[in-house]
Protein backbone atom coordinates (compact mmCIF):
# COMPACT_ATOMS: atom_id res chain seq x y z
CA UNK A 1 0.00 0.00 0.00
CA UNK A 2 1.12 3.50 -0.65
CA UNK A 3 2.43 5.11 2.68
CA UNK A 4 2.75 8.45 1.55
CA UNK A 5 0.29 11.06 3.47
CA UNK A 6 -3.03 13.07 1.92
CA UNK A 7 -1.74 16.53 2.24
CA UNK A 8 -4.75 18.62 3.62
CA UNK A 9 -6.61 20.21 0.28
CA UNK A 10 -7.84 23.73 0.87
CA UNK A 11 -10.13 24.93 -2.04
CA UNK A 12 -9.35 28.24 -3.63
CA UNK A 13 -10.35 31.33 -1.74
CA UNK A 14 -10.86 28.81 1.31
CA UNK A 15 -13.84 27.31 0.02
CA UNK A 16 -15.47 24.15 1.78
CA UNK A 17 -18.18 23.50 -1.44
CA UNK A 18 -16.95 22.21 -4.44
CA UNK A 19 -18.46 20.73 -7.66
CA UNK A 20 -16.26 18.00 -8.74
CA UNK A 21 -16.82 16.71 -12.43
CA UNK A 22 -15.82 12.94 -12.76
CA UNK A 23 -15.25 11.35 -15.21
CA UNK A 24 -15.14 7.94 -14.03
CA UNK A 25 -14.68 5.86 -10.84
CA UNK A 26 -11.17 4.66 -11.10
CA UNK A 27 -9.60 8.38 -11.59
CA UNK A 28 -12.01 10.01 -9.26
CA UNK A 29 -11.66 7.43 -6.34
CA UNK A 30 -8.59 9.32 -5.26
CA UNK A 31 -10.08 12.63 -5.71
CA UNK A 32 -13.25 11.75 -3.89
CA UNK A 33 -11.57 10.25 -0.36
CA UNK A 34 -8.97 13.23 -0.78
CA UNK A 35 -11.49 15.73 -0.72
CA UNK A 36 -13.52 13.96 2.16
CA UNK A 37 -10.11 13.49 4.23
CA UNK A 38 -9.92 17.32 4.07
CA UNK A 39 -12.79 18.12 5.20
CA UNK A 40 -14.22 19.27 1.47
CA UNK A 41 -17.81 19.52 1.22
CA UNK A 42 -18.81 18.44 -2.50
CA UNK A 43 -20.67 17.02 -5.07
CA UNK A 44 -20.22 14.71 -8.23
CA UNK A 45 -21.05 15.82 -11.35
CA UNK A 46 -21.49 13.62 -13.89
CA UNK A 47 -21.76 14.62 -17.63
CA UNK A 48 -19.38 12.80 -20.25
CA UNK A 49 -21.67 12.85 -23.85
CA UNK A 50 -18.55 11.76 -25.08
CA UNK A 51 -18.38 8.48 -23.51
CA UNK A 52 -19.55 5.89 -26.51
CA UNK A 53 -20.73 3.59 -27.00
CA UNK A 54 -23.95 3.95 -24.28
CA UNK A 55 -23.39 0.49 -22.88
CA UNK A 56 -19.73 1.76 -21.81
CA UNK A 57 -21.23 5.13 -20.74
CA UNK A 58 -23.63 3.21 -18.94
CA UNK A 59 -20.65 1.04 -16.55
CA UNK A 60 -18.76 3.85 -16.14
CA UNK A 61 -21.71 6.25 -14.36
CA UNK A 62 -22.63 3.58 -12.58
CA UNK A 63 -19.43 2.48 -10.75
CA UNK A 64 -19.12 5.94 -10.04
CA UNK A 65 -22.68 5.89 -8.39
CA UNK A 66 -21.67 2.86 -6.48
CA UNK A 67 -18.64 4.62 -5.28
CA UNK A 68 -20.12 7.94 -4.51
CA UNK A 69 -23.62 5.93 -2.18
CA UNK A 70 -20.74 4.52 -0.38
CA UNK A 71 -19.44 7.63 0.89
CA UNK A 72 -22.94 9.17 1.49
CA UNK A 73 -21.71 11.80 -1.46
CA UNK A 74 -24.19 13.67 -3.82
CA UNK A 75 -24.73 12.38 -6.98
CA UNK A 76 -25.84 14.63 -9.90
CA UNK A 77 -26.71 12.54 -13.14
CA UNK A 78 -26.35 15.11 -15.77
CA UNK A 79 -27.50 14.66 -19.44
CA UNK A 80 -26.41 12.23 -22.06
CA UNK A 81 -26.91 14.39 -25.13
CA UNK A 82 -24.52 12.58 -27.32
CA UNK A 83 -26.09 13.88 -30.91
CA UNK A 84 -24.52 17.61 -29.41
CA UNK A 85 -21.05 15.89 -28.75
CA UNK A 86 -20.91 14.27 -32.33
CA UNK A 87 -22.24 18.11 -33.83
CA UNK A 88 -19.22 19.73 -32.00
CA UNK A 89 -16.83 17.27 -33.25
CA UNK A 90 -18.00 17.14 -36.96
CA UNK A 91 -14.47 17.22 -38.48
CA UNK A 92 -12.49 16.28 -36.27
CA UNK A 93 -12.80 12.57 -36.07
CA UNK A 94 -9.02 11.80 -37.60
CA UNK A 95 -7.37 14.22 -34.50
CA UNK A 96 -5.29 12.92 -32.32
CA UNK A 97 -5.59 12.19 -29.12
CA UNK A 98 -4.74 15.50 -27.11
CA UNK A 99 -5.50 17.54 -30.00
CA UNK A 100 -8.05 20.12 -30.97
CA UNK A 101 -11.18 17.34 -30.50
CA UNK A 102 -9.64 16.81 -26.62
CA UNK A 103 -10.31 20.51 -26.43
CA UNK A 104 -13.53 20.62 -27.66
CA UNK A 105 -14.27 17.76 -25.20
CA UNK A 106 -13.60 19.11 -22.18
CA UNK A 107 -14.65 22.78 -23.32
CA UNK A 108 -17.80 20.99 -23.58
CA UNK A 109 -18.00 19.17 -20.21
CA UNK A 110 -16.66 22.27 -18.61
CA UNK A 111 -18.83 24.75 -19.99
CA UNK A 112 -21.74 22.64 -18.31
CA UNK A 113 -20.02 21.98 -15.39
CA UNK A 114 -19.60 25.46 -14.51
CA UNK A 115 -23.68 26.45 -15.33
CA UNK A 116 -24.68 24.16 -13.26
CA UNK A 117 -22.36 25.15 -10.15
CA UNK A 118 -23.51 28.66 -11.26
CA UNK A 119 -26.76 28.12 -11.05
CA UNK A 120 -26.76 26.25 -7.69
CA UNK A 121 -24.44 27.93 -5.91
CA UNK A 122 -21.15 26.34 -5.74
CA UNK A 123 -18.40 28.87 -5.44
CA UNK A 124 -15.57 26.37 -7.05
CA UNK A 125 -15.55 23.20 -9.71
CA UNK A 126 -12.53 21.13 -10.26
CA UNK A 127 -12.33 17.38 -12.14
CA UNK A 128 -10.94 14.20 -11.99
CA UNK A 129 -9.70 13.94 -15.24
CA UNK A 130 -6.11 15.62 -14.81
CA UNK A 131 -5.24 12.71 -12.19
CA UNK A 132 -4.76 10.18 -15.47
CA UNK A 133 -1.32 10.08 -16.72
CA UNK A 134 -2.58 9.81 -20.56
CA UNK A 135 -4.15 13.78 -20.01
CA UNK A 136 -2.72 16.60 -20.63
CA UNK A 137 -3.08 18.47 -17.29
CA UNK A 138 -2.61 21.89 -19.18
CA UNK A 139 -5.09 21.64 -21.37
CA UNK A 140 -7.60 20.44 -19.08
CA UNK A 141 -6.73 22.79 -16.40
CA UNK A 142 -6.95 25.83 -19.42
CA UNK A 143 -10.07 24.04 -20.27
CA UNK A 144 -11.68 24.64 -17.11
CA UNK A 145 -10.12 28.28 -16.44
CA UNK A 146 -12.05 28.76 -19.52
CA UNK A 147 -15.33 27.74 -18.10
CA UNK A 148 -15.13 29.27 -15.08
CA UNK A 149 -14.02 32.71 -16.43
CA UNK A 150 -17.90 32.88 -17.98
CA UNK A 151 -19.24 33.12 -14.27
CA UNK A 152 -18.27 36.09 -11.76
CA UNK A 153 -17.02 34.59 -8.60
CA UNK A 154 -16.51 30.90 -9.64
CA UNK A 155 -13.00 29.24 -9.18
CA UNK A 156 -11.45 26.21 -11.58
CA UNK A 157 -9.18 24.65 -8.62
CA UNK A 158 -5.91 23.43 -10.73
CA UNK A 159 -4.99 21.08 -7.98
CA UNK A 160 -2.70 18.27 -9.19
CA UNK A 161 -4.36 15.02 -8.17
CA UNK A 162 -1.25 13.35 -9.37
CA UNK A 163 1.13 14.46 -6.76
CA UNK A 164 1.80 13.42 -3.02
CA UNK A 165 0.99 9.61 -4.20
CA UNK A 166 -2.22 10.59 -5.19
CA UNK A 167 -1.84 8.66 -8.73
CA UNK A 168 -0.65 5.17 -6.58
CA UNK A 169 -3.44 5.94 -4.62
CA UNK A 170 -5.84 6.17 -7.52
CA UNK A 171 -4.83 2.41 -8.41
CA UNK A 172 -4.95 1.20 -5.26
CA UNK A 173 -8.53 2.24 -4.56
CA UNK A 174 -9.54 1.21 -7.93
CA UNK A 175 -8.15 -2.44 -7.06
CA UNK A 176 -9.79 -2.02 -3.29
CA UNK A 177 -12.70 -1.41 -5.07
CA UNK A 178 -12.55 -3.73 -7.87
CA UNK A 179 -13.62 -1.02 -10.47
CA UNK A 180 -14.68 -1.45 -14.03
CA UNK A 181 -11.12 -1.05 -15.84
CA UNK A 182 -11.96 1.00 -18.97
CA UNK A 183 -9.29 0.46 -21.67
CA UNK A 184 -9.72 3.61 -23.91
CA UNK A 185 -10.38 7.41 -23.17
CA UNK A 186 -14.15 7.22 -23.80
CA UNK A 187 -15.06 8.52 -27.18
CA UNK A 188 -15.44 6.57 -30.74
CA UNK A 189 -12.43 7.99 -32.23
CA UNK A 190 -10.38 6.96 -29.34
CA UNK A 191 -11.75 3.10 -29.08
CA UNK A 192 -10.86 2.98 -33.08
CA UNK A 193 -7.39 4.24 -32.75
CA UNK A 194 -7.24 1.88 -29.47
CA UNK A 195 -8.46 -1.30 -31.43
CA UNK A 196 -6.22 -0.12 -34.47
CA UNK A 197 -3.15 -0.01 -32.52
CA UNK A 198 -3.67 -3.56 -30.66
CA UNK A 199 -4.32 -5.10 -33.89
CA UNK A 200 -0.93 -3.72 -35.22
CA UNK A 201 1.02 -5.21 -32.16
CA UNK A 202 -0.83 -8.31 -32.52
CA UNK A 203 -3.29 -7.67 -29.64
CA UNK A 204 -6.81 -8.49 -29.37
CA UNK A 205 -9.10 -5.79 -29.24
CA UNK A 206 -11.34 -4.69 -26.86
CA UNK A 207 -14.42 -6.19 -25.51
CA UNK A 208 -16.64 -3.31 -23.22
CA UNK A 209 -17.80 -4.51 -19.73
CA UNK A 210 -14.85 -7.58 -19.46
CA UNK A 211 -12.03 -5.85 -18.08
CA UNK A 212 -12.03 -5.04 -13.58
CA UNK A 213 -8.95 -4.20 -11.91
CA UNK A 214 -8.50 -7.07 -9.10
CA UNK A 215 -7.84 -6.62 -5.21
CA UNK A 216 -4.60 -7.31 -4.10
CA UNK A 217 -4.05 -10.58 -2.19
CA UNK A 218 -3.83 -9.89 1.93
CA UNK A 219 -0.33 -10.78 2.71
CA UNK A 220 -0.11 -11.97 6.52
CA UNK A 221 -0.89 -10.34 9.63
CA UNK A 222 -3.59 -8.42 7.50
């Protein structure tokens, strides 16, 4: 197990409320029992249109539902519009990943993020996506910088989720927990260049709803 301590998070401007927007279990396990270690009072927000196809979509909210009743946190199950995701990313389905269609993306997620903390009255969002290695934590945080800047008064917290241990931590919850393990970022572009590459190394490709990461064995005295 990782040893390495939870520093204690303090939101911008010493906010306690914060709208978190996951993404998915395994990368906002760590974010979720860091924010309730420090005493952060938040909520999930869940709204990934991009996440195809809807039987994938469909795992991934609900691990994160799972996770979220276990820790007595809110739980906001945000639209599904899909046909707006393809619109915004008419021509740009041969991009690469962390290109201008990963922009769009989370542009989009933001952007809805923020109007709903707006709306309800949460002073600061932040997300779970930057804790994955594969992101690009610049563009995401500039993403949601972006969003916030629409609403006077609401903060994009930039924390990195990565640091202090928090990306071994991230596994080792997801193996506590025995989360679904998805194997590409979420859209249709990316499980095409995913399957592509395995079949050019000779891999099979992937098969939605097969793949969980498993608990570690208790060693003695455990």
């Amino acid at each position: 197990m990782n040893d390495v301590a939870r520093p204690t998070l303090v939101p911008p401007n010493g906010h306690k409320k914060v709208l978190l927007h996951s993404c998915c279990a395994p990368c906002s396990g760590e974010v979720m029992e860091a924010m309730l270690a420090s005493g952060v009072d938040y909520t999930i927000f869940f709204y990934n249109p991009n996440i195809h196809p809807e039987r994938e979509y469909l795992l991934r909210k609900d691990e994160n539902i799972r996770f979220a009743e276990k820790h007595g946190v809110g739980f906001i199950d945000a639209d599904y519009d899909k046909d707006n995701w393809f619109a915004r990313a008419k021509g740009m389905e041969r991009e690469p990943e962390r290109g201008i269609r990963c922009t769009m993306c989370f542009d989009m997620r933001f952007e809805r993020t923020a109007l709903y903390a707006h709306e309800n009255g949460f002073p600061v969002i932040t997300s779970s996506l930057g804790i994955s290695r594969w992101k690009d934590m610049n563009q995401i945080n500039g993403c949601g910088h972006r969003a916030a800047a629409r609403y006077e008064g609401l903060s994009y917290w930039d924390y990195n989720w990565r640091k202090g241990g928090g990306s071994a931590r991230m596994i080792e919850i997801s193996k506590r927990e025995e989360f679904y393990q998805q194997e590409y970022c979420g859209c249709v572009y990316s499980f095409r260049d995913a399957n592509n590459h395995r079949r050019s190394v000779g891999r099979p490709v992937i098969e939605i709803g097969t793949q969980f990461y498993k608990a570690e064995p208790a060693t003695d005295g455990e």
